[in-house]
Structures are given as structure tokens and as C-alpha cells.
N, C-alpha and C. Protein backbone atom coordinates (compact mmCIF):
# COMPACT_ATOMS: atom_id res chain seq x y z
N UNK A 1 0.81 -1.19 0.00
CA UNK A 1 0.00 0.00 0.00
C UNK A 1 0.86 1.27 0.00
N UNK A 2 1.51 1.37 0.86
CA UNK A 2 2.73 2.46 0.76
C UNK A 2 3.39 2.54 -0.63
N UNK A 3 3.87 1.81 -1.00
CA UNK A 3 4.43 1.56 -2.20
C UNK A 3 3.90 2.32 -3.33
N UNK A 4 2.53 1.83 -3.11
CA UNK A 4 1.32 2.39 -4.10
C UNK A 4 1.20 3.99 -4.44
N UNK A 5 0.47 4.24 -2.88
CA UNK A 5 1.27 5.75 -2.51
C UNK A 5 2.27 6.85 -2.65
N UNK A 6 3.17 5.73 -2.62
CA UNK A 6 4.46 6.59 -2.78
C UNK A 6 4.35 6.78 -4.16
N UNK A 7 4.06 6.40 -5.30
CA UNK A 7 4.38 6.40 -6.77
C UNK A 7 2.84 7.23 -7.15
N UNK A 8 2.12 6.82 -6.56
CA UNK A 8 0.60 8.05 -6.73
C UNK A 8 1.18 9.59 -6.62
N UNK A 9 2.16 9.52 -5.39
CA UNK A 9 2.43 10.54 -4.82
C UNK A 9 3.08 11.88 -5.86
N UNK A 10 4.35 10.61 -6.00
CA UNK A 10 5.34 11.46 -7.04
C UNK A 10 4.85 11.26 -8.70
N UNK A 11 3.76 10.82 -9.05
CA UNK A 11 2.92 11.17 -10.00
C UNK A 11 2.23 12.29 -10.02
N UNK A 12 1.06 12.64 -8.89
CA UNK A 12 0.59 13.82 -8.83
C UNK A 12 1.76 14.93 -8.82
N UNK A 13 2.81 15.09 -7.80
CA UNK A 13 3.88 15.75 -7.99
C UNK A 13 4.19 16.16 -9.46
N UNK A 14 4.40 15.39 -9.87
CA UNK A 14 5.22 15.40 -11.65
C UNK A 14 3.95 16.08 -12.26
N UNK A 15 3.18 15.40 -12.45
CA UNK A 15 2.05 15.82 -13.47
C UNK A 15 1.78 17.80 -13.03
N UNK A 16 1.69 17.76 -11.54
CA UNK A 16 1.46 19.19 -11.43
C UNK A 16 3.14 19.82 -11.84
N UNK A 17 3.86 19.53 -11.80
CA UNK A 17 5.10 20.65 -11.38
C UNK A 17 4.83 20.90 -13.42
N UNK A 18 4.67 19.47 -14.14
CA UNK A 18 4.51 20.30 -15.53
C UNK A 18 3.57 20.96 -15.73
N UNK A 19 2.36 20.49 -15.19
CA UNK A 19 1.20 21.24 -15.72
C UNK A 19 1.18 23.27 -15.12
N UNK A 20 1.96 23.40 -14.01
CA UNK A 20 2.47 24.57 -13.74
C UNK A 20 3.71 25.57 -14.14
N UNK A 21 4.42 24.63 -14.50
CA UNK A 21 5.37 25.11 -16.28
C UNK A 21 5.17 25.21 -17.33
N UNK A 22 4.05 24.75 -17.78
CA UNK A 22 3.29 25.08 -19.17
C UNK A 22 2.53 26.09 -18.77
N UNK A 23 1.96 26.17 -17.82
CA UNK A 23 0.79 27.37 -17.19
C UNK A 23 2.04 28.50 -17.04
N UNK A 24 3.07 28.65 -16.52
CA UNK A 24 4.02 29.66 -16.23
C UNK A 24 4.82 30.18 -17.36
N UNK A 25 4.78 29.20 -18.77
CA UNK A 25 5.40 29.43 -20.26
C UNK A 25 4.48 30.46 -20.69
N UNK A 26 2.81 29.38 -20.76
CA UNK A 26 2.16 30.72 -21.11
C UNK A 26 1.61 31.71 -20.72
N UNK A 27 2.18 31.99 -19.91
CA UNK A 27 1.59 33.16 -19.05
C UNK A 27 2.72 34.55 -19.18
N UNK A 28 4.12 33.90 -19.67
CA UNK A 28 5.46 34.75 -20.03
C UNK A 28 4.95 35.11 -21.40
N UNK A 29 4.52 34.05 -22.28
CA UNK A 29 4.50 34.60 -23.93
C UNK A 29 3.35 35.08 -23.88
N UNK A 30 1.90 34.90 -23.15
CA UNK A 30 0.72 35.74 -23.64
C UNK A 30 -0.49 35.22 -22.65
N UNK A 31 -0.17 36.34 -21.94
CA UNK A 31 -0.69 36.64 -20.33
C UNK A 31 -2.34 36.68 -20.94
N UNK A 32 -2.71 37.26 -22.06
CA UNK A 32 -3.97 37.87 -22.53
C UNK A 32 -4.48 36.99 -22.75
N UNK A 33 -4.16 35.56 -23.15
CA UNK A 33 -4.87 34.37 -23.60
C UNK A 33 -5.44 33.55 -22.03
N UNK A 34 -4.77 33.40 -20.45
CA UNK A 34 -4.93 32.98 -19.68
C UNK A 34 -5.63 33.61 -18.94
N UNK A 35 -5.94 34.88 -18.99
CA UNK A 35 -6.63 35.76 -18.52
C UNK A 35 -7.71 35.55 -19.12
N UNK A 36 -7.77 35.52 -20.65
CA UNK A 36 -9.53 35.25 -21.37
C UNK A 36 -9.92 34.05 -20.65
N UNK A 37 -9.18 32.90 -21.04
CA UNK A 37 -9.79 31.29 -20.69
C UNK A 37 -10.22 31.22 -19.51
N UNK A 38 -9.37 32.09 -18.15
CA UNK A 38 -9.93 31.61 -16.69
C UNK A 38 -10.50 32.90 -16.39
N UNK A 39 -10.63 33.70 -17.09
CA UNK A 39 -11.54 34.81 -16.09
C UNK A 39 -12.20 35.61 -17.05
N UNK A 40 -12.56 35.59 -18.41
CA UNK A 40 -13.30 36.04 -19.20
C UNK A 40 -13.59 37.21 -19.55
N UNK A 41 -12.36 37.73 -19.69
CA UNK A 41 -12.14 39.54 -19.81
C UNK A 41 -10.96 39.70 -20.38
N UNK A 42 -10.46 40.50 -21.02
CA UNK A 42 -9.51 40.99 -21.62
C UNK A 42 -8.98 41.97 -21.04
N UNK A 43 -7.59 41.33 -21.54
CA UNK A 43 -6.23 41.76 -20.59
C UNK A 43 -5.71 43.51 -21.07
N UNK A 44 -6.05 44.20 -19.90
CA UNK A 44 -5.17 45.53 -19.85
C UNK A 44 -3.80 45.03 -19.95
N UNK A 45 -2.89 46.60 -20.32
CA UNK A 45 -1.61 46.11 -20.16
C UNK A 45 -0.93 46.06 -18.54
N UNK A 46 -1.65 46.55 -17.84
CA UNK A 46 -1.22 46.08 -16.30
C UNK A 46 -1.49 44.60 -15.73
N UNK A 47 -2.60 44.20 -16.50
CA UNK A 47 -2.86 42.70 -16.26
C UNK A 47 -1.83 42.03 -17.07
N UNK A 48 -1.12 42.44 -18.16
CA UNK A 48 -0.44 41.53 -18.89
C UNK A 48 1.07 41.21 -18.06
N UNK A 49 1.32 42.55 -17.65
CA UNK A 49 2.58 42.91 -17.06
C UNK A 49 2.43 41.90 -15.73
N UNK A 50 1.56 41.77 -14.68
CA UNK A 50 1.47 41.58 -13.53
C UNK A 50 0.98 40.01 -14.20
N UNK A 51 0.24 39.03 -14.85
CA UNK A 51 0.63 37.83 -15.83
C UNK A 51 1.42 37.31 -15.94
N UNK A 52 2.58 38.13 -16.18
CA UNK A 52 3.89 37.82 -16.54
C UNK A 52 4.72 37.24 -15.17
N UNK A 53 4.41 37.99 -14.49
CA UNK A 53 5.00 38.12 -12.92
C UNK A 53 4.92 36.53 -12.44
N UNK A 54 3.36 36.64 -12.58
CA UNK A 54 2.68 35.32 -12.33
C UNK A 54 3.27 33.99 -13.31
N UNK A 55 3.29 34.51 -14.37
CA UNK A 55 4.14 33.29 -15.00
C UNK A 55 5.67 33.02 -14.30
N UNK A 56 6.21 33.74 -13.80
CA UNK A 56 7.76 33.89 -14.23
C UNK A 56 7.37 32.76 -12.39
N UNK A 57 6.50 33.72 -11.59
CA UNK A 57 6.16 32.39 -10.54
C UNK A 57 6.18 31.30 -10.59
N UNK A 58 4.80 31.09 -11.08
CA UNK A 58 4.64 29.79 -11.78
C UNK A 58 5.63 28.60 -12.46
N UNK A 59 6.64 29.38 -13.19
CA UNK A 59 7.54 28.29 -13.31
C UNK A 59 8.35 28.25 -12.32
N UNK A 60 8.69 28.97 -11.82
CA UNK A 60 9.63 28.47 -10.79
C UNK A 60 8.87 27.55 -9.75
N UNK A 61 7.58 27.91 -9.60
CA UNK A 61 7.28 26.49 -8.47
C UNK A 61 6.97 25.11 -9.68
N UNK A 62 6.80 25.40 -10.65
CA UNK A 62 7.06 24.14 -11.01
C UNK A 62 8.30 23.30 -11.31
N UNK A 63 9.34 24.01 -11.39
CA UNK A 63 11.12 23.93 -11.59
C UNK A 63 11.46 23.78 -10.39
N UNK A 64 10.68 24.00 -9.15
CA UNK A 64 11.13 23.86 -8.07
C UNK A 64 10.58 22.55 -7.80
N UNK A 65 9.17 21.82 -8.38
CA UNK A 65 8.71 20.22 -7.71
C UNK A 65 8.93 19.38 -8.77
N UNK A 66 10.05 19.51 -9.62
CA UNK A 66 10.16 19.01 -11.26
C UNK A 66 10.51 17.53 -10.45
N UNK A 67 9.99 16.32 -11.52
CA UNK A 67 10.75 15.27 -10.83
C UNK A 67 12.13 14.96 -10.81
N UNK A 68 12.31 14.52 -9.42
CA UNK A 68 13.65 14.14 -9.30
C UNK A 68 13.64 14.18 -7.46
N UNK A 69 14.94 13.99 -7.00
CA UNK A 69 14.84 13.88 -5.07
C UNK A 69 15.57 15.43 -4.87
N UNK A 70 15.55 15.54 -3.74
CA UNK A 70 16.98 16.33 -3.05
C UNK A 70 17.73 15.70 -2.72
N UNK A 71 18.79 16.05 -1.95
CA UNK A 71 20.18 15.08 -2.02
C UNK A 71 19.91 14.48 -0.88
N UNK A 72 19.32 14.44 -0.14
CA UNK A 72 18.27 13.28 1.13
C UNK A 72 17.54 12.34 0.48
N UNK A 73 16.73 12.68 -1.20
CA UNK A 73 16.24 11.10 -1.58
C UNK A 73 15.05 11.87 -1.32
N UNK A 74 14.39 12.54 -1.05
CA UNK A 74 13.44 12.98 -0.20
C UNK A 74 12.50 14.02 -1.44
N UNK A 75 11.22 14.43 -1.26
CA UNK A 75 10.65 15.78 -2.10
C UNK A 75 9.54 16.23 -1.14
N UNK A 76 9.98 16.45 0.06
CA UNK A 76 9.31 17.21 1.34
C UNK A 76 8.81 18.39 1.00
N UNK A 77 9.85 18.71 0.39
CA UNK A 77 9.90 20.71 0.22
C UNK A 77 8.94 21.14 -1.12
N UNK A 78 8.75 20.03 -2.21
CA UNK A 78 7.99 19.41 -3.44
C UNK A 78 6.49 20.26 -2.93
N UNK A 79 6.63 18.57 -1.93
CA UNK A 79 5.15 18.50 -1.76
C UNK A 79 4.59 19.54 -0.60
N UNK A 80 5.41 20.37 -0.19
CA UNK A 80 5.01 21.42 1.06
C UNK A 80 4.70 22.29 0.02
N UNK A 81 5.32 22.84 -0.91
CA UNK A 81 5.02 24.08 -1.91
C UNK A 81 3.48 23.57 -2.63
N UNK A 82 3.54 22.49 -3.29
CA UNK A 82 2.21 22.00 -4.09
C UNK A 82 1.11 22.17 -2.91
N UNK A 83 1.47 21.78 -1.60
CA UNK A 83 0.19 21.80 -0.85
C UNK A 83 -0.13 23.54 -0.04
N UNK A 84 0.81 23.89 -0.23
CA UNK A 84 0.71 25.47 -0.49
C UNK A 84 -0.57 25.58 -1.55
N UNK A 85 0.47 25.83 -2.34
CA UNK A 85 -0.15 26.23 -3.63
C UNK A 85 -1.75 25.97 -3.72
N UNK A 86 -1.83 24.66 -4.32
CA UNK A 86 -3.15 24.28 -5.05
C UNK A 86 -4.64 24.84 -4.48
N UNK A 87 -4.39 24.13 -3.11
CA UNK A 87 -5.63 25.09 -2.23
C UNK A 87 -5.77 26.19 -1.81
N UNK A 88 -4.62 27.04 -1.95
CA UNK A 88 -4.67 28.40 -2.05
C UNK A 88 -5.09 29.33 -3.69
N UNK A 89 -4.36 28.56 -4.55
CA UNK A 89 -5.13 28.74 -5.60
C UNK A 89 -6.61 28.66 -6.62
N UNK A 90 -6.94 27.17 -5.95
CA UNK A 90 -8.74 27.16 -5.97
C UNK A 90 -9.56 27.40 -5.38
N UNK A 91 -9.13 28.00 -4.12
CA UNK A 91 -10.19 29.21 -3.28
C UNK A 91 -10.10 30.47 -3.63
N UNK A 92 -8.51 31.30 -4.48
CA UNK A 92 -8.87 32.05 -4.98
C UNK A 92 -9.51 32.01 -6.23
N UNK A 93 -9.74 31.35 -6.97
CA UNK A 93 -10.73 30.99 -8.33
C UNK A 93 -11.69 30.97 -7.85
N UNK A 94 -12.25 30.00 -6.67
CA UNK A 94 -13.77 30.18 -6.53
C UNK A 94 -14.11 31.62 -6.16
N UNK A 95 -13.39 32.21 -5.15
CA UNK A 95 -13.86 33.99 -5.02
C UNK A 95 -13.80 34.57 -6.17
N UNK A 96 -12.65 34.26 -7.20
CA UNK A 96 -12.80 35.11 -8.70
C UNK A 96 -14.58 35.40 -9.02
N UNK A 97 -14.92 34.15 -8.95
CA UNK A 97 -16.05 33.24 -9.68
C UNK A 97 -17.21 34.10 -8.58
N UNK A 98 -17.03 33.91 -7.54
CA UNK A 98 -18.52 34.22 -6.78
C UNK A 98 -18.64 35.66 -6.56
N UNK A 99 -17.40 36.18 -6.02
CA UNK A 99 -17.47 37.59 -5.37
C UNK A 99 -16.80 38.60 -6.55
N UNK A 100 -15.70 38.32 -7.21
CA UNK A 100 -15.69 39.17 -8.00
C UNK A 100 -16.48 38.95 -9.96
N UNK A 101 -17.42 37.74 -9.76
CA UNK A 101 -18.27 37.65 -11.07
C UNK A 101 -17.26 37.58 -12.39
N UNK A 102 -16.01 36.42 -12.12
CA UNK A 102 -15.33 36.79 -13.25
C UNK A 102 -15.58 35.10 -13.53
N UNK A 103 -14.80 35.12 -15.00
CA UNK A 103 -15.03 33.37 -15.18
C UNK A 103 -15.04 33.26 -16.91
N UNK A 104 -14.01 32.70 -17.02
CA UNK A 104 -13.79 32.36 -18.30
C UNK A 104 -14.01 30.70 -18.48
N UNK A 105 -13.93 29.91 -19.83
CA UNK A 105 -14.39 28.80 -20.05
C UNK A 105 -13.52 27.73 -19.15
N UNK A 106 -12.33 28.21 -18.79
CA UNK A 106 -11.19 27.06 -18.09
C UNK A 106 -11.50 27.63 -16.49
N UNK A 107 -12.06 28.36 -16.17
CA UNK A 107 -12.42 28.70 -14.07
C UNK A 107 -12.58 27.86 -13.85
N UNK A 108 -13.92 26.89 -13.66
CA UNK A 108 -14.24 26.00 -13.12
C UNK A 108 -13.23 24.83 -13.37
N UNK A 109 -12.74 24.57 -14.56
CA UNK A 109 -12.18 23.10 -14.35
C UNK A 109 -10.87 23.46 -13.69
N UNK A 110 -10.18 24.20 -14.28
CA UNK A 110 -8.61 24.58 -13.34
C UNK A 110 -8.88 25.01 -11.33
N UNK A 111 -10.56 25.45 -11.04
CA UNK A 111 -10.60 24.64 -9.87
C UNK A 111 -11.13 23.68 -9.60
N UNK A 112 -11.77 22.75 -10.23
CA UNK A 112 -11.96 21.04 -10.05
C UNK A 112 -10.23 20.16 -10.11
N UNK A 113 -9.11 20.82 -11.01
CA UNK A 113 -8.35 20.81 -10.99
C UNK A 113 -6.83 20.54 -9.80
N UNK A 114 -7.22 21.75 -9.50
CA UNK A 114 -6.43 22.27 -8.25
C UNK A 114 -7.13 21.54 -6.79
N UNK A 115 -8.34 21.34 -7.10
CA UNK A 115 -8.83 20.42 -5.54
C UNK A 115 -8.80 19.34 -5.66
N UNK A 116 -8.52 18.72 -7.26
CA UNK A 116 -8.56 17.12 -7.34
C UNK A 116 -6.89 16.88 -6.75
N UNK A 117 -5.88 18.01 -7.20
CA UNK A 117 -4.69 17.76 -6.88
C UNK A 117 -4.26 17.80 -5.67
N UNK A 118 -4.58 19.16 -5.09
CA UNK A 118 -4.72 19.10 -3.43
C UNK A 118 -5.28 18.03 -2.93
N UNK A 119 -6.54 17.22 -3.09
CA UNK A 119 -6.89 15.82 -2.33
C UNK A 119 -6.05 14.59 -2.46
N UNK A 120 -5.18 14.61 -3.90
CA UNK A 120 -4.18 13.56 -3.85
C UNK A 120 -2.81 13.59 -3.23
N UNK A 121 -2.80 15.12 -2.75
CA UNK A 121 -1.58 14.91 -2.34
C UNK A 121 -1.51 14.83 -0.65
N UNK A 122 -3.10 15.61 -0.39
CA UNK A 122 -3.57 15.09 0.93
C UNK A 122 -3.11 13.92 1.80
N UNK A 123 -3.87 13.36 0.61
CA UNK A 123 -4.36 11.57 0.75
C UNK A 123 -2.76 10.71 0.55
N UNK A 124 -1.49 11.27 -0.45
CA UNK A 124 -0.49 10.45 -0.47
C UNK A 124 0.75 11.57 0.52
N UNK A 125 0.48 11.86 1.74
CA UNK A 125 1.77 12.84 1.88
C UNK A 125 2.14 12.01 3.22
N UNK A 126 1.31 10.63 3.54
CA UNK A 126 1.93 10.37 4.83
C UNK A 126 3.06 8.92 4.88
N UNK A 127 3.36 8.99 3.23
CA UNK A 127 4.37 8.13 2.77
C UNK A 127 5.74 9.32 2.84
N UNK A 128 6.52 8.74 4.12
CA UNK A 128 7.74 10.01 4.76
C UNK A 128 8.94 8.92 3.92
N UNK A 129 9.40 8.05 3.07
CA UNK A 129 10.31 7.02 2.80
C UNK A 129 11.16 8.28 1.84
N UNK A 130 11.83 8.15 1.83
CA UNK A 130 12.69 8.39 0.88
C UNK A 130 12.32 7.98 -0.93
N UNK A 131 11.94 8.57 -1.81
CA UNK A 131 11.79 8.36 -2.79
C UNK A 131 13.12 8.19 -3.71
N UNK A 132 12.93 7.11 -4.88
CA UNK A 132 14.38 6.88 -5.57
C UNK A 132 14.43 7.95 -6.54
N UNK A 133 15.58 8.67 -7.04
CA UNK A 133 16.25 9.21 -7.33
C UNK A 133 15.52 8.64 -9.15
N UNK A 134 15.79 9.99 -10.12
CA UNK A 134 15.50 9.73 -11.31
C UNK A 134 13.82 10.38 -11.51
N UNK A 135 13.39 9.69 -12.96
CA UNK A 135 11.84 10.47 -12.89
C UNK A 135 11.11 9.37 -12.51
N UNK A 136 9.66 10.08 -12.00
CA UNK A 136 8.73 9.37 -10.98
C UNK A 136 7.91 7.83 -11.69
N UNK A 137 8.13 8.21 -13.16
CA UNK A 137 7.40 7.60 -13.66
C UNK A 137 7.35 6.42 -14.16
């Protein structure tokens, strides 16, 4: 069962750290397109600029949970940032959505998204073993 876990684990890991480097690519080349899809308005140039910001974020937390260990064998620090992240990010989408009335065609699923990922990593973070070295997959 652990076993199981552990490779669920550093799957969800992997799958998010890319899926937040492609989100952080495009958000550097064209802030105006991620802004339409998740919030359904078109991008001022202060939104593009402050986009960008957000991209240049974005990859780095995904360059930061990319697969692979630390030199302990370990991706503690991985999965502390992702569990940061995700649920802090789909509660701010749902307020986008309720309180400030915004919502483009990708809102809702990028937060069905972000809570499906936050529950897996919930559910696999109490596998503490040392993970092997190389990609997860």
C-alpha cells in the first residue's frame, strides 16, 4: 500500500510541477490568452505585465517540484510548496467566480483541478520514505 502511494504521490507531484510550467510558459508569452480562458475579460496592459510576474512564478514552483529527489532522496519541500499552492489557488478561483463575477471557459475546471490535486496529495503525503532518485514515472 505504501508503495502504491508513494508512486501516486510522485505522479501527482510530476504531473502538477509540468502542468504549472506550461501554465508559467504561457503566461510569459501571452498573459492575454490565460486571462480570457480563466476569467473572461480581456487583458489591460497592467494585467499583462502583472501575468507575466505570475508566470515567471509559476515556473519556478514548477522547476522547483520538477521530478527528481533532493540530495536526502526525499521531495518534502515538493510536496510542502504544491500543498501550499493548489488550495490556495482554488479558493482564490472560486472567489474570482462568486465575489468578483469573473469566469472564463477554463475557471471552473482549473478549480476542479487544483482540488482534485490538493486531495491527492492530501491523501499520499503520509508516505515520509525516501523516494528513488531519477523520474517518478
Amino acid at each position: 500500500m505504501k508503495a502504491a502511494r508513494s508512486i501516486r504521490l510522485r505522479t501527482v507531484l510530476a504531473v502538477s510541477a509540468v502542468a504549472e510550467v506550461a501554465t508559467g510558459l504561457l503566461l510569459l508569452i501571452d498573459p492575454g490568452i490565460v486571462v480570457a480562458l480563466l476569467l473572461g475579460v480581456d487583458a489591460v496592459a497592467e494585467v499583462v505585465a502583472l501575468g507575466r510576474v505570475a508566470g515567471i512564478a509559476l515556473l519556478a514552483l514548477g522547476l522547483a517540484c520538477w521530478p527528481g529527489t533532493d540530495a536526502a532522496g526525499e521531495r518534502r519541500a515538493a510536496l510542502r510548496a504544491m500543498l501550499a499552492y493548489n488550495p490556495l489557488i482554488a479558493l482564490y478561483l472560486v472567489y474570482l467566480a462568486t465575489a468578483a463575477h469573473l469566469g472564463g471557459p477554463l475557471l471552473w475546471p482549473a478549480v476542479a483541478a487544483h482540488g482534485v490535486v490538493t486531495l491527492l496529495l492530501v491523501a499520499g503525503r503520509g508516505d515520509e520514505r525516501p523516494m528513488p532518485r531519477g523520474l517518478p514515472l
